[in-house]
PDB file of N, CA and C in Angstrom:
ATOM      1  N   UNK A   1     -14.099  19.172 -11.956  1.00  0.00           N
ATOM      2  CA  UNK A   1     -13.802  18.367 -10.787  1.00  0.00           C
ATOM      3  C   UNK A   1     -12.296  18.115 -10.741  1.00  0.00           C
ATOM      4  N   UNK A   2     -12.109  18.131  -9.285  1.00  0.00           N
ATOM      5  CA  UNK A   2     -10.340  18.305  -9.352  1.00  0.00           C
ATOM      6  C   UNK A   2     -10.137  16.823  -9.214  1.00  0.00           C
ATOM      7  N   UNK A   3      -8.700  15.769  -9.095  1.00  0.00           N
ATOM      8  CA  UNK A   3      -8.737  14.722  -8.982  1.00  0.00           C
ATOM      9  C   UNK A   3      -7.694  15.202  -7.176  1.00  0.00           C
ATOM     10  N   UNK A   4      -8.078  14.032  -6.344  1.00  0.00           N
ATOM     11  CA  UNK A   4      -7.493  13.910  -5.306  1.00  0.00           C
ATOM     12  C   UNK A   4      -7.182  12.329  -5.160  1.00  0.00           C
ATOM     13  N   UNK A   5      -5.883  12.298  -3.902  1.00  0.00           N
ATOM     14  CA  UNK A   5      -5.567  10.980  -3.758  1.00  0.00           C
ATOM     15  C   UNK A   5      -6.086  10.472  -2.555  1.00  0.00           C
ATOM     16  N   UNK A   6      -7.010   9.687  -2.459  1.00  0.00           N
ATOM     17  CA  UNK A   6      -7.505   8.734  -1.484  1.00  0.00           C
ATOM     18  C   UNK A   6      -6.503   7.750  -0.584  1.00  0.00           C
ATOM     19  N   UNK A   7      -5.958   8.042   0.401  1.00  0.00           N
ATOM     20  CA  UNK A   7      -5.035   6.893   1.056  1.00  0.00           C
ATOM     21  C   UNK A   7      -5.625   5.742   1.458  1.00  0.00           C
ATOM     22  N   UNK A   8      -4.539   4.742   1.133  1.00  0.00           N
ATOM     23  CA  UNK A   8      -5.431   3.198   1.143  1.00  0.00           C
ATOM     24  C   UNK A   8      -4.347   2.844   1.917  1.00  0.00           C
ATOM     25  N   UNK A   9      -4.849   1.640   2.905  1.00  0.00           N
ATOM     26  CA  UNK A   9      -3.948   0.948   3.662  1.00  0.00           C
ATOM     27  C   UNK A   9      -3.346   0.222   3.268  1.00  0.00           C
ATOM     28  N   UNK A  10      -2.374  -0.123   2.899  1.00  0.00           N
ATOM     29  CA  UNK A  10      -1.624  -0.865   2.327  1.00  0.00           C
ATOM     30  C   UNK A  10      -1.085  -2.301   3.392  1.00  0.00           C
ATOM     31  N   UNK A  11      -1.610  -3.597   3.220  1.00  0.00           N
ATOM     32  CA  UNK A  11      -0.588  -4.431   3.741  1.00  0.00           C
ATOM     33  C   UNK A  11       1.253  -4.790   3.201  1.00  0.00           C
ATOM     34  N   UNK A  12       1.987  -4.011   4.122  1.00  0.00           N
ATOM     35  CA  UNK A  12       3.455  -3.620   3.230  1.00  0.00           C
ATOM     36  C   UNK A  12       3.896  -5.351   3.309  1.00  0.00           C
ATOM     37  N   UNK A  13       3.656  -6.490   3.789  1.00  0.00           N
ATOM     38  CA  UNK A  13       4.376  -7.476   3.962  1.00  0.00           C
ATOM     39  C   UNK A  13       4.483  -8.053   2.008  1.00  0.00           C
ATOM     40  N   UNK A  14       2.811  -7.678   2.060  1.00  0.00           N
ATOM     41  CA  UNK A  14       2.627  -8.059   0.437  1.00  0.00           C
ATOM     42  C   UNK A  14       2.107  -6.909  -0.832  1.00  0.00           C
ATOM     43  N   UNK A  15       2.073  -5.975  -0.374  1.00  0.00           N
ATOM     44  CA  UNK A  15       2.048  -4.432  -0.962  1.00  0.00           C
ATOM     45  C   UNK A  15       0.701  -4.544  -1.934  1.00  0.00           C
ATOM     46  N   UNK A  16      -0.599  -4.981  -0.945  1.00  0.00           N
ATOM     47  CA  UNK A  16      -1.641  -5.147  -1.293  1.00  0.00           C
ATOM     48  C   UNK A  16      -2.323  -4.492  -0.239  1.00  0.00           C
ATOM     49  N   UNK A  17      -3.463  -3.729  -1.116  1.00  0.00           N
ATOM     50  CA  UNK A  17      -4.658  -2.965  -0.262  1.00  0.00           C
ATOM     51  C   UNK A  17      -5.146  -3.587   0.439  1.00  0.00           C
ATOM     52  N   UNK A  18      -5.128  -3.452   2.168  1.00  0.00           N
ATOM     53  CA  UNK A  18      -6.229  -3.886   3.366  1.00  0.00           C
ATOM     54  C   UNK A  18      -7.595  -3.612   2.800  1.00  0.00           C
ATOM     55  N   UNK A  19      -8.720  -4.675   3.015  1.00  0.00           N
ATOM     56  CA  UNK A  19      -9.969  -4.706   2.651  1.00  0.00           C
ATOM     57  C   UNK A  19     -10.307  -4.699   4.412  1.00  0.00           C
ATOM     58  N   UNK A  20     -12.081  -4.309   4.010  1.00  0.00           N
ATOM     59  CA  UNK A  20     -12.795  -4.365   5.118  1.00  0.00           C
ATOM     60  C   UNK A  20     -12.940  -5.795   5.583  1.00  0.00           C
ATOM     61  N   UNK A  21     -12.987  -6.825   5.000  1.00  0.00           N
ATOM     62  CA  UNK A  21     -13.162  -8.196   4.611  1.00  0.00           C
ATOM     63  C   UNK A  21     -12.352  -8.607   5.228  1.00  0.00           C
ATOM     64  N   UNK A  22     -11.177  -8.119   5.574  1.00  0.00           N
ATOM     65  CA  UNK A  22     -10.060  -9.064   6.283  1.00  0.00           C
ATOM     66  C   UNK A  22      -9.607  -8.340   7.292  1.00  0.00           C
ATOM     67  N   UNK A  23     -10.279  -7.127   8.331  1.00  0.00           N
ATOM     68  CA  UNK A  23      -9.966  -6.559   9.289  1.00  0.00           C
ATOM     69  C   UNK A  23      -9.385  -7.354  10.430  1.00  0.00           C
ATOM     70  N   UNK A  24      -9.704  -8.382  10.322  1.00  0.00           N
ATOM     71  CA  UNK A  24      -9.156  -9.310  11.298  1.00  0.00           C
ATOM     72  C   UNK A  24      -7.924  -9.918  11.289  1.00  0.00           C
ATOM     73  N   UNK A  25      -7.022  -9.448  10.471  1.00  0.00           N
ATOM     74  CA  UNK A  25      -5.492  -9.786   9.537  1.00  0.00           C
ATOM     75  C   UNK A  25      -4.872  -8.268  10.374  1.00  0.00           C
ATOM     76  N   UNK A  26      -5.325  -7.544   9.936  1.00  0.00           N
ATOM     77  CA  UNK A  26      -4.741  -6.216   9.851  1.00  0.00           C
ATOM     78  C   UNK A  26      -5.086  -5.071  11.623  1.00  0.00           C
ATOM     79  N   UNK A  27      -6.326  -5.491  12.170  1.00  0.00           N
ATOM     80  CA  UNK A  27      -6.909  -5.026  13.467  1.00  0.00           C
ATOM     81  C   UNK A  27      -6.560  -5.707  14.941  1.00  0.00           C
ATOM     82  N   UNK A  28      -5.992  -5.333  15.641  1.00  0.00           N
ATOM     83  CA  UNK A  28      -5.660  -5.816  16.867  1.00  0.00           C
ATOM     84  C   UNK A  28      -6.760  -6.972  17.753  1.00  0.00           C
ATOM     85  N   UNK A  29      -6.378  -7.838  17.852  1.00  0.00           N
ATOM     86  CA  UNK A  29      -7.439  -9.055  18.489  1.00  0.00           C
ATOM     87  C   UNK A  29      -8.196  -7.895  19.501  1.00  0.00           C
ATOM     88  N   UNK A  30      -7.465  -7.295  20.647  1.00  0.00           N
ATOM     89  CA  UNK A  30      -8.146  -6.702  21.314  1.00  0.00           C
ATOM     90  C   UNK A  30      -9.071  -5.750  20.942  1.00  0.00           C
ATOM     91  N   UNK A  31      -8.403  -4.829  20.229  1.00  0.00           N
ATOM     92  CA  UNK A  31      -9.894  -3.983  19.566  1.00  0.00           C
ATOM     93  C   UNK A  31     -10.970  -4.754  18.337  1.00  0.00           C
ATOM     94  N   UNK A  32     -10.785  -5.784  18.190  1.00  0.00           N
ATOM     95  CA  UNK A  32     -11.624  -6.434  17.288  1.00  0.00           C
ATOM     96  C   UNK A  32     -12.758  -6.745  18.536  1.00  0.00           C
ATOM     97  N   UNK A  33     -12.121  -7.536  19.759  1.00  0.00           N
ATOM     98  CA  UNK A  33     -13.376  -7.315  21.012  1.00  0.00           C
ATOM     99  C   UNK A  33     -13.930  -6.237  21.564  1.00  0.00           C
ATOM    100  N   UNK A  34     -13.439  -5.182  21.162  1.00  0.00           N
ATOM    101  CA  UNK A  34     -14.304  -4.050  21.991  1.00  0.00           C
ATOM    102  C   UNK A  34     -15.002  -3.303  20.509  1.00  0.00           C
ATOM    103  N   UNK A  35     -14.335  -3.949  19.273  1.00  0.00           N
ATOM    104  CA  UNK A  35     -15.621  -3.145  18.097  1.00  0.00           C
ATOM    105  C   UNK A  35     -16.988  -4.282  18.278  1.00  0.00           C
ATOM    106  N   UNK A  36     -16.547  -5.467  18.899  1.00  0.00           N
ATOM    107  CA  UNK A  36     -17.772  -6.529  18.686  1.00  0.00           C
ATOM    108  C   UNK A  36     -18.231  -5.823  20.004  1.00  0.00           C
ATOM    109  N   UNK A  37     -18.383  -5.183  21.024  1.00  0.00           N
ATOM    110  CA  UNK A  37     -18.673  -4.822  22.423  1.00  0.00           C
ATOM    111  C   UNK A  37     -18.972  -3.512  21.757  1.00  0.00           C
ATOM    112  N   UNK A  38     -19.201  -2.681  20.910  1.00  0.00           N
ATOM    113  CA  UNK A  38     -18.817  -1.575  20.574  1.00  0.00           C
ATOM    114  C   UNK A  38     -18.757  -0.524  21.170  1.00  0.00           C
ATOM    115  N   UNK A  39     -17.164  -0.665  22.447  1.00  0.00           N
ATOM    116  CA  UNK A  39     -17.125  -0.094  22.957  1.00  0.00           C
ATOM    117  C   UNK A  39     -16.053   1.209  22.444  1.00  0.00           C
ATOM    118  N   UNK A  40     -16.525   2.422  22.529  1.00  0.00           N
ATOM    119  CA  UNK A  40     -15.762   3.480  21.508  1.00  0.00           C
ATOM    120  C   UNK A  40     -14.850   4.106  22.593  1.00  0.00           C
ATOM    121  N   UNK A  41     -15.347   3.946  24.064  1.00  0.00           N
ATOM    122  CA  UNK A  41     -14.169   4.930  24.734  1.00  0.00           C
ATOM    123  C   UNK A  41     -13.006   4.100  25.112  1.00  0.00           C
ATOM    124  N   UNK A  42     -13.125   2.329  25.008  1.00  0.00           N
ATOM    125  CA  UNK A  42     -12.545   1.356  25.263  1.00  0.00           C
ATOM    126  C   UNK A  42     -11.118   1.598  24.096  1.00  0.00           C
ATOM    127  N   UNK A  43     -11.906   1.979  22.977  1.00  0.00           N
ATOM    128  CA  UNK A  43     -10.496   2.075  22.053  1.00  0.00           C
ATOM    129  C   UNK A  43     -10.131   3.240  21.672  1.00  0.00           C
ATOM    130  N   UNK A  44     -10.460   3.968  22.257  1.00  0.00           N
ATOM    131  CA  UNK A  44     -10.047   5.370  22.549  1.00  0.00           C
ATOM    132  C   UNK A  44      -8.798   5.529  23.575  1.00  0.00           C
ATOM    133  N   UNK A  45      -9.113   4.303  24.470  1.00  0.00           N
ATOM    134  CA  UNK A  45      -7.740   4.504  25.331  1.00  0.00           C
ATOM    135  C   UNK A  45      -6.796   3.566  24.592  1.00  0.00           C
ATOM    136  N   UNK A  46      -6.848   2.892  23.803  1.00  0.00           N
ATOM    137  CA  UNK A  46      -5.942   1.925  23.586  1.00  0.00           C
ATOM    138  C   UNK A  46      -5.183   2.825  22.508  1.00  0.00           C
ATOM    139  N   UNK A  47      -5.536   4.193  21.695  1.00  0.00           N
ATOM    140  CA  UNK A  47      -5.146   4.389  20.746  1.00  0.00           C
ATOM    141  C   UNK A  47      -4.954   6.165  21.167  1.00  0.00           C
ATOM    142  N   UNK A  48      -5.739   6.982  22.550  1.00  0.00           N
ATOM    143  CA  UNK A  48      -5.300   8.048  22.349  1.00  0.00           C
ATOM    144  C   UNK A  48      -4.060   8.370  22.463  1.00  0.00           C
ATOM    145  N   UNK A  49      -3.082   7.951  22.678  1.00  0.00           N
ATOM    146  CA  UNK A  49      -1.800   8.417  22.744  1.00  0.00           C
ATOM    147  C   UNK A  49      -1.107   8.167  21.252  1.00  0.00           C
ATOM    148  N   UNK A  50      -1.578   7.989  20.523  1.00  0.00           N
ATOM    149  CA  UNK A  50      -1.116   7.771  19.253  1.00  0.00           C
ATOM    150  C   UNK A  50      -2.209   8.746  18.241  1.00  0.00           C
ATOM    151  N   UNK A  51      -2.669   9.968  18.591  1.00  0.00           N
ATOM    152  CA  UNK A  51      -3.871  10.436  17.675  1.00  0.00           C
ATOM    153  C   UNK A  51      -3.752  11.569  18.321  1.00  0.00           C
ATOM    154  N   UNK A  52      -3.176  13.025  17.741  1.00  0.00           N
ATOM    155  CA  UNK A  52      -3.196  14.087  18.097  1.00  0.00           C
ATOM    156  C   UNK A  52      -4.545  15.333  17.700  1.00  0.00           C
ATOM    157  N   UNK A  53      -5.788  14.628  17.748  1.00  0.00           N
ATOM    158  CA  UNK A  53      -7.183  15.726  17.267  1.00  0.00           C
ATOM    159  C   UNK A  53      -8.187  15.385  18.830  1.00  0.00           C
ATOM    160  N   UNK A  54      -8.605  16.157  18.820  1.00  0.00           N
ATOM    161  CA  UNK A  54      -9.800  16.491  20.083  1.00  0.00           C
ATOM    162  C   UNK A  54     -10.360  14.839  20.377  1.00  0.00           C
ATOM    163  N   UNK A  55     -10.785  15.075  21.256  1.00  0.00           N
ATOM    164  CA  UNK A  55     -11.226  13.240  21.792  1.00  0.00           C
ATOM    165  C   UNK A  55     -12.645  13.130  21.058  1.00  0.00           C
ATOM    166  N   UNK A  56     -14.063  14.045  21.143  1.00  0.00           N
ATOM    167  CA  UNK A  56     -14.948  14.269  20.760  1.00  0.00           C
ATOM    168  C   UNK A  56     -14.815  13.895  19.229  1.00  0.00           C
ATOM    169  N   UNK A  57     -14.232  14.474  18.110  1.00  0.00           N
ATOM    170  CA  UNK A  57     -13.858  14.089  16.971  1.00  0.00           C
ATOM    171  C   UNK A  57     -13.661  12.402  16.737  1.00  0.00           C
ATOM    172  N   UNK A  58     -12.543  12.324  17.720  1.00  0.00           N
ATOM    173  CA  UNK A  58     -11.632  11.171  17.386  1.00  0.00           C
ATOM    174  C   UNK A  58     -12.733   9.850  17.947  1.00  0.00           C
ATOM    175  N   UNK A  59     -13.905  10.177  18.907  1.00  0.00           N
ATOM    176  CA  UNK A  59     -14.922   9.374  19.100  1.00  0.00           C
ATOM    177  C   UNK A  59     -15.844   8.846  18.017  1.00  0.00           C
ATOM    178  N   UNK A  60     -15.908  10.264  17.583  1.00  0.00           N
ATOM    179  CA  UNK A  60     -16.892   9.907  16.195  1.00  0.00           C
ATOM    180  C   UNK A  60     -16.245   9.074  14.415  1.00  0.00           C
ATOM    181  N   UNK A  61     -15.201   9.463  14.823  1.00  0.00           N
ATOM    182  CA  UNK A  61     -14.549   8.062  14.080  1.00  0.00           C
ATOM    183  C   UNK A  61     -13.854   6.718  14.774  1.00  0.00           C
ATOM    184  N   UNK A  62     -14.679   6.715  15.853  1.00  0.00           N
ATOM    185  CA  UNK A  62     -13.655   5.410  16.253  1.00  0.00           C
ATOM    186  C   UNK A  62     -15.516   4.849  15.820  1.00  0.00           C
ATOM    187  N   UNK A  63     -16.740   5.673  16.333  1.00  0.00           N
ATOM    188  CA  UNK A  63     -17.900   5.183  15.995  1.00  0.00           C
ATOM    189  C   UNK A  63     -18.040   4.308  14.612  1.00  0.00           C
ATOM    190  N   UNK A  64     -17.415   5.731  13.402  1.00  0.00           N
ATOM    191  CA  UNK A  64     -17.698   5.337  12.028  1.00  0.00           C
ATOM    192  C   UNK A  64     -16.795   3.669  11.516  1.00  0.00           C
ATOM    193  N   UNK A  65     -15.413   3.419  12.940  1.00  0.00           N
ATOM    194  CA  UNK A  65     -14.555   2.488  12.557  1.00  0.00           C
ATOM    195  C   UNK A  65     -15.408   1.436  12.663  1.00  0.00           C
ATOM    196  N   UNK A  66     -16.625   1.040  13.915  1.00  0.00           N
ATOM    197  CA  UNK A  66     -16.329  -0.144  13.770  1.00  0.00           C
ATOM    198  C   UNK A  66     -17.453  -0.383  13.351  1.00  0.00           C
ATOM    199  N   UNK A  67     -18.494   0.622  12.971  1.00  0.00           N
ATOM    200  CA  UNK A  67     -19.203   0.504  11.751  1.00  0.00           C
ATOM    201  C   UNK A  67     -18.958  -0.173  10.736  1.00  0.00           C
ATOM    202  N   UNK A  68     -18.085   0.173   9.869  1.00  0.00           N
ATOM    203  CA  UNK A  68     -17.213  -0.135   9.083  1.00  0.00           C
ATOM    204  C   UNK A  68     -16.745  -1.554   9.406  1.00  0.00           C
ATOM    205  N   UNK A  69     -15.920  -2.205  10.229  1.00  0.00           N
ATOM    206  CA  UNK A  69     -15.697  -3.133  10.660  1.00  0.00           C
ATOM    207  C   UNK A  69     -16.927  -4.284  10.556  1.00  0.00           C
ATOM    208  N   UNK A  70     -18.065  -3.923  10.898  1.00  0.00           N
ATOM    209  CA  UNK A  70     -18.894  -4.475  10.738  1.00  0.00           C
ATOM    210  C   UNK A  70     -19.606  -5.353  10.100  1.00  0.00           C
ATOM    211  N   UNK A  71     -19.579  -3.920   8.686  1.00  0.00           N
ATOM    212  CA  UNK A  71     -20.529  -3.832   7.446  1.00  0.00           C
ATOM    213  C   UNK A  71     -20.242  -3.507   6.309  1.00  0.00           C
ATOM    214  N   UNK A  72     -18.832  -2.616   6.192  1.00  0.00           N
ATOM    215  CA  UNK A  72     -18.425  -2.650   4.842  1.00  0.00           C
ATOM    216  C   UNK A  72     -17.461  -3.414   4.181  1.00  0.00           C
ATOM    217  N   UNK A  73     -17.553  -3.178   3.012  1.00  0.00           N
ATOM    218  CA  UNK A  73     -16.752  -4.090   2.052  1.00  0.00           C
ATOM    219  C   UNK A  73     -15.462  -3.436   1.403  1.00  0.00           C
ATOM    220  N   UNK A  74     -14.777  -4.216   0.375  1.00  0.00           N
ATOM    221  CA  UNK A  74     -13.628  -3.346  -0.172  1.00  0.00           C
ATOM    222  C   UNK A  74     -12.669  -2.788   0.511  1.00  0.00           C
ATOM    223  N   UNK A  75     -11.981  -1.969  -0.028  1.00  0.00           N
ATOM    224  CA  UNK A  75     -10.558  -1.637   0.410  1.00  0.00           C
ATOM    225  C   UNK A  75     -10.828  -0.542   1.432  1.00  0.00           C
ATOM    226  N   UNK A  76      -9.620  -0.150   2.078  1.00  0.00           N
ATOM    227  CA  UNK A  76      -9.856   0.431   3.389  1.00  0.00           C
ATOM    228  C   UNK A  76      -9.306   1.844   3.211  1.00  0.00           C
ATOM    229  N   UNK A  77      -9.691   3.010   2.857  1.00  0.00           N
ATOM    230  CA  UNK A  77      -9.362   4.110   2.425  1.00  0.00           C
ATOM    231  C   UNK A  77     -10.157   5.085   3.270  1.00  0.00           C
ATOM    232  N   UNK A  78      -9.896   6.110   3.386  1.00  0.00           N
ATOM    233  CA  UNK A  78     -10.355   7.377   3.539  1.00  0.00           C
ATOM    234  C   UNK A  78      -9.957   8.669   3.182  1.00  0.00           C
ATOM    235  N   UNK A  79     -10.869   9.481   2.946  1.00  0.00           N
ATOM    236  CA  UNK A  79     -10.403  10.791   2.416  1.00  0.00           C
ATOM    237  C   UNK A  79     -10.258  11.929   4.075  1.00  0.00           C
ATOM    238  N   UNK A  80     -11.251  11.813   4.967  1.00  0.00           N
ATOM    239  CA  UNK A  80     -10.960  12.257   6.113  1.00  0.00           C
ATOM    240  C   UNK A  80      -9.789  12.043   7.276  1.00  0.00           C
ATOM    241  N   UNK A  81      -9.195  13.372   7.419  1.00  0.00           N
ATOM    242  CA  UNK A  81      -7.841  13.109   8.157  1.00  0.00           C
ATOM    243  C   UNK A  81      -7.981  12.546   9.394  1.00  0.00           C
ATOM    244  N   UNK A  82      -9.456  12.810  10.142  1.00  0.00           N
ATOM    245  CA  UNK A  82      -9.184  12.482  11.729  1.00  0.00           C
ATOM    246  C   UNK A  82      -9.560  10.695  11.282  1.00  0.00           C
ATOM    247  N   UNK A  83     -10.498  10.313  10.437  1.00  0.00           N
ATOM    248  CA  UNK A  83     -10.628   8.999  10.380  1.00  0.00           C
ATOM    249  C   UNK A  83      -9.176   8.319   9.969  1.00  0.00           C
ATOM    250  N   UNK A  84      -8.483   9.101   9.040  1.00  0.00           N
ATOM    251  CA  UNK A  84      -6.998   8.673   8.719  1.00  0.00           C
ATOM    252  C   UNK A  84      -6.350   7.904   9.801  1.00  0.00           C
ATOM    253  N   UNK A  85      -5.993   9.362  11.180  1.00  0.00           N
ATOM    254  CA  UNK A  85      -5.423   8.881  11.837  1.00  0.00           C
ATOM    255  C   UNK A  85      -5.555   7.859  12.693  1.00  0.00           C
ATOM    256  N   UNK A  86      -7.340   7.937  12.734  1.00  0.00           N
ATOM    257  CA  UNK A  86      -7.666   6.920  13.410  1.00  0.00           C
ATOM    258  C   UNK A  86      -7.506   5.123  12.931  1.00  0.00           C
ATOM    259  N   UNK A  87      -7.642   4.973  11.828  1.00  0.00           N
ATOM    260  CA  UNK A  87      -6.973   3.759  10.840  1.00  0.00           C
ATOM    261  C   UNK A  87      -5.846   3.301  11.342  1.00  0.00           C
ATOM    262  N   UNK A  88      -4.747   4.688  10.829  1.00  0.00           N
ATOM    263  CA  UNK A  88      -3.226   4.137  11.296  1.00  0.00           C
ATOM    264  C   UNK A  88      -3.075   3.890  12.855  1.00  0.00           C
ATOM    265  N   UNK A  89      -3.446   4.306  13.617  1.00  0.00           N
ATOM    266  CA  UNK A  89      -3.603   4.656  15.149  1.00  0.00           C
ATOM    267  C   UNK A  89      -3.815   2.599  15.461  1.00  0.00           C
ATOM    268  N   UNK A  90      -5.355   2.466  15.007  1.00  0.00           N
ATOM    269  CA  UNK A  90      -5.249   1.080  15.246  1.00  0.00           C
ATOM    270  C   UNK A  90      -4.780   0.145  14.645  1.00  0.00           C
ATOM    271  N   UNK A  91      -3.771   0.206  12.786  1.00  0.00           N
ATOM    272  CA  UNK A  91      -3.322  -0.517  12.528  1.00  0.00           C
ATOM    273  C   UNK A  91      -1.608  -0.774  13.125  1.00  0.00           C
ATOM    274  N   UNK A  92      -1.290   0.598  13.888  1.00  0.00           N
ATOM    275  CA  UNK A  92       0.041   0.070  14.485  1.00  0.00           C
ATOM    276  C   UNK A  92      -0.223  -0.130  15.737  1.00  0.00           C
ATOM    277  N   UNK A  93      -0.931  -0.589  16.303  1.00  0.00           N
ATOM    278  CA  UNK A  93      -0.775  -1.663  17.737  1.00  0.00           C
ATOM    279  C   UNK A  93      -0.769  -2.410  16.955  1.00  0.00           C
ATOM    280  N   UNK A  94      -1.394  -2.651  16.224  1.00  0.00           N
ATOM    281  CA  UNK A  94      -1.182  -4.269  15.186  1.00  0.00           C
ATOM    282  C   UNK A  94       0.332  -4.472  14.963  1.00  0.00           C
ATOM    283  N   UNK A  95       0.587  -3.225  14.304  1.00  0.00           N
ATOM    284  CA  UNK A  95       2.563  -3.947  14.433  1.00  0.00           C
ATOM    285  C   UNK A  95       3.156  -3.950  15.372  1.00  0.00           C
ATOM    286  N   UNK A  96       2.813  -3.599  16.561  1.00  0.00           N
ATOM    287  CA  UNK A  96       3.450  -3.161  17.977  1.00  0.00           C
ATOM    288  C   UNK A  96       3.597  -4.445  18.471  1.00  0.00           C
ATOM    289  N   UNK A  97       1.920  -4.928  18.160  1.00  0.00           N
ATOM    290  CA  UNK A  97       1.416  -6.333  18.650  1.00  0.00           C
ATOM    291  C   UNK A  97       2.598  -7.522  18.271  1.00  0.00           C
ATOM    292  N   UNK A  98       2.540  -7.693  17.131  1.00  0.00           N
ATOM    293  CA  UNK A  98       3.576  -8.526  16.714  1.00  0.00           C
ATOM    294  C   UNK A  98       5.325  -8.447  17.318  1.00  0.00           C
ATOM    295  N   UNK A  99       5.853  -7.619  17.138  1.00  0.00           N
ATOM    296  CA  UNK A  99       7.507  -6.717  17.050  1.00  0.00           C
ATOM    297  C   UNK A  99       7.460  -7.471  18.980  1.00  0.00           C
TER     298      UNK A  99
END
């Protein structure tokens, strides 16, 4: 078995791993209402211009996001690139949000 590196979100203010647990620190108020609405094409527009893979793809991880958002626990990682981008995609409106 080979070893690979898992990217984890990092909150850089305090250079600690984003958990699922505190999506609400790190996730845009607005898409936190449309994962509770779970509306997937709703944050599809808020984020396709920031996500260069097929829309169809990028649906099925905005699905698995707020799944996730939901129901899981622990730190916020993925090994899949389109879910990758989709992570960073909605954690920088979060900094956009702020700036």
């Amino acid at each position: 078995m080979t070893r690979r590196f898992v990217p984890v979100l990092i909150e850089t203010s305090v250079w600690e791993p984003c958990t699922w647990d505190d999506a609400d620190v790190w996730v845009p108020d607005k898409i936190m209402e449309l994962v509770e609405e779970e509306d997937v094409e709703g944050i599809y527009e808020l984020i396709k211009g920031n996500i260069d893979y097929e829309k169809q793809e990028v649906l099925q991880r905005i699905k698995d996001f707020i799944v996730d958002v939901k129901y899981a626990a622990g730190i916020v990682s993925a090994t899949d690139q389109i879910y990758q981008a989709v992570i960073k995609a909605i954690s920088d409106l979060k900094y956009r949000e702020e700036c």
